[in-house]
C-alpha atoms as a PDB file:
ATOM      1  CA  UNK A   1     -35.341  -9.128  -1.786  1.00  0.00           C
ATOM      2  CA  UNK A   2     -33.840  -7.491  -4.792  1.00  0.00           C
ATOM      3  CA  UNK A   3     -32.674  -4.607  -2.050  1.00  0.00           C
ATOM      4  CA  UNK A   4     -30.506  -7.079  -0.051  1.00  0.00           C
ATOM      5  CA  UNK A   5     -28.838  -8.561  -3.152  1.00  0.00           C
ATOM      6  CA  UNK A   6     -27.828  -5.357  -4.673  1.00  0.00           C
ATOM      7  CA  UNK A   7     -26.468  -4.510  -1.479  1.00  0.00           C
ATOM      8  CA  UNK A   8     -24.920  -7.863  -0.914  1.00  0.00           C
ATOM      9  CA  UNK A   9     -23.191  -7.456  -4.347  1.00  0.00           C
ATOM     10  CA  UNK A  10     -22.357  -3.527  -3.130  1.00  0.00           C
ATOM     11  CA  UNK A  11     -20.557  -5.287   0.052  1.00  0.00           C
ATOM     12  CA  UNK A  12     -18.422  -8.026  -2.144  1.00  0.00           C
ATOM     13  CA  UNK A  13     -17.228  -5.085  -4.229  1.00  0.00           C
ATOM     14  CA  UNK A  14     -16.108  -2.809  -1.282  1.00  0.00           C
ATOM     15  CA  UNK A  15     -14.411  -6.128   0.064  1.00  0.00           C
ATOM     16  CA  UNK A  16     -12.385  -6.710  -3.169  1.00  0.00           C
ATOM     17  CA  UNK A  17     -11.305  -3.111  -3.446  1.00  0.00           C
ATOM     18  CA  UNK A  18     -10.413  -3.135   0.243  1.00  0.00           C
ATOM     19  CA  UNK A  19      -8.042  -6.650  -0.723  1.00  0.00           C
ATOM     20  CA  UNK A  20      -6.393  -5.152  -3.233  1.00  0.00           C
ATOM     21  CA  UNK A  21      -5.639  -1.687  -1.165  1.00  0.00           C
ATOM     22  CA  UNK A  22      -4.373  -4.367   1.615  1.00  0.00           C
ATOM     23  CA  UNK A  23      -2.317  -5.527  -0.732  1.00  0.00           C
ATOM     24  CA  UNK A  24      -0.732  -2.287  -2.101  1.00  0.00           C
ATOM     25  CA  UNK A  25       0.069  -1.520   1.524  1.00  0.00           C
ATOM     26  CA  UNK A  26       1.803  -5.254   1.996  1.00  0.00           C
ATOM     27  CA  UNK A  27       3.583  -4.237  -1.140  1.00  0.00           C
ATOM     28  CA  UNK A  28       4.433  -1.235   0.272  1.00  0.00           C
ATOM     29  CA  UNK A  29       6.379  -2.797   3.143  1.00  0.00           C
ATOM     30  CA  UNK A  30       7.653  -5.353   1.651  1.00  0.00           C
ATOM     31  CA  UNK A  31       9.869  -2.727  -0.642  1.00  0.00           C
ATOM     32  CA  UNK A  32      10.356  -0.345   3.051  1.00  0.00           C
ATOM     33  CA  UNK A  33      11.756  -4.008   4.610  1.00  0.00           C
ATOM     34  CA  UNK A  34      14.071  -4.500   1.662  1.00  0.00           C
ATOM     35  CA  UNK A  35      15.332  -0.626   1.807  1.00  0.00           C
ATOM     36  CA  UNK A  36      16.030  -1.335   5.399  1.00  0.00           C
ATOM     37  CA  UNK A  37      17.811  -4.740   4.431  1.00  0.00           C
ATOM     38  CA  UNK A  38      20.528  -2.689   2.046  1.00  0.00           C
ATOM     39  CA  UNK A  39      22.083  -1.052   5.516  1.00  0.00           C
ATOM     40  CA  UNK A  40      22.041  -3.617   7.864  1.00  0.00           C
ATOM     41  CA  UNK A  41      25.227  -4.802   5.909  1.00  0.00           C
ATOM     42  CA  UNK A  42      27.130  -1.920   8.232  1.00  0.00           C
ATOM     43  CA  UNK A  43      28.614  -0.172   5.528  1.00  0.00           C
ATOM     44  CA  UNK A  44      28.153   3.835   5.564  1.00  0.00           C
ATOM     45  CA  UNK A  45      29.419   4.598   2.110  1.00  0.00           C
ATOM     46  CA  UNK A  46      27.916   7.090   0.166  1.00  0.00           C
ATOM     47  CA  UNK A  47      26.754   4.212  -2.594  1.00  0.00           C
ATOM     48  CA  UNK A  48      24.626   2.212   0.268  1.00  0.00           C
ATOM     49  CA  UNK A  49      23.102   5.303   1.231  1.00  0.00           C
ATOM     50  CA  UNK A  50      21.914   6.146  -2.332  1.00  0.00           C
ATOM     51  CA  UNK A  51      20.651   3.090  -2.866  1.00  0.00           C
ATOM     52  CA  UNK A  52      19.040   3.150   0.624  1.00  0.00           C
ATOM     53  CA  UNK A  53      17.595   6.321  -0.027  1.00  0.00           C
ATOM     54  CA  UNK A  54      16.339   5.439  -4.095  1.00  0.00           C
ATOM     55  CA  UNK A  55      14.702   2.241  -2.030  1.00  0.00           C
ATOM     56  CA  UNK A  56      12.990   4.003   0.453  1.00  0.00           C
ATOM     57  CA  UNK A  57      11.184   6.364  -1.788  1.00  0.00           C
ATOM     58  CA  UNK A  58       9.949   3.787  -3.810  1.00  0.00           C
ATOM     59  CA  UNK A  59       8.433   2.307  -0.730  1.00  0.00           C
ATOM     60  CA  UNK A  60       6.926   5.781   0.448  1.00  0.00           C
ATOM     61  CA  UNK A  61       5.353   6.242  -3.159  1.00  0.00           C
ATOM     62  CA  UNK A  62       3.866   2.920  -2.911  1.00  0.00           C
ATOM     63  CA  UNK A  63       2.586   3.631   0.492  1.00  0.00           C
ATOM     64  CA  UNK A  64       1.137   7.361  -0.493  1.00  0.00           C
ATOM     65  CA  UNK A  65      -0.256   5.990  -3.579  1.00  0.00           C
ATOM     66  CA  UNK A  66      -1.811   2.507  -1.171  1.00  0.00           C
ATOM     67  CA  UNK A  67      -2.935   5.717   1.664  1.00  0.00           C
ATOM     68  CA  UNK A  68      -4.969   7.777  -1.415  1.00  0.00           C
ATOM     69  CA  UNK A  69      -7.033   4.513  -2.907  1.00  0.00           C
ATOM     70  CA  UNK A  70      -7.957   4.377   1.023  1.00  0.00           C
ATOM     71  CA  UNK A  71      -8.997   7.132   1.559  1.00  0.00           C
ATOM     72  CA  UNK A  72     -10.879   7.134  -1.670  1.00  0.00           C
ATOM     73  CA  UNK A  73     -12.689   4.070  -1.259  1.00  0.00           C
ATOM     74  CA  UNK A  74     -13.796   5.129   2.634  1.00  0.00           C
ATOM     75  CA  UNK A  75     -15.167   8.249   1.223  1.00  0.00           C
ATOM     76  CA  UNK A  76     -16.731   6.591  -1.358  1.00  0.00           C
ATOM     77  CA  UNK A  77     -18.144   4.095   1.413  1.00  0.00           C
ATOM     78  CA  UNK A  78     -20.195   7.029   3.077  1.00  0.00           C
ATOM     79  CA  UNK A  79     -21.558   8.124   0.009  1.00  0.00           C
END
């Protein structure tokens, strides 16, 4: 019995670290949605396209950074 506990208690672990990686990725596009939202005002200068830009990296670091703690955590699955 004390077998199917620890592994019960392995399982709610792997589910809490897979929340919170689901959650760095929702955080992730929330920021890529709001980079998106800066040009869909129409305006090409070179200001909106900065800002764009400064946005959109933000959201690909938070998506890299959400993509490593995945793959992390599935290796660390198999082990």
């Amino acid at each position: 019995m004390k077998h199917s506990l620890t592994r019960q208690n392995a399982d709610c672990s792997w589910d809490a670290e897979i929340a919170l990686n689901t959650q760095m990725f929702r955080n992730a596009d929330i920021l890529d949605d709001a980079a998106f939202l800066i040009i869909e005002v129409g305006t090409t200068s070179s200001e909106i396209w900065q800002r764009f830009s400064q946005a959109k990296a933000l959201a690909d670091e938070k998506r890299n950074a959400a993509y490593h703690v995945w793959i992390r955590i599935k290796r660390q699955m198999v082990d």
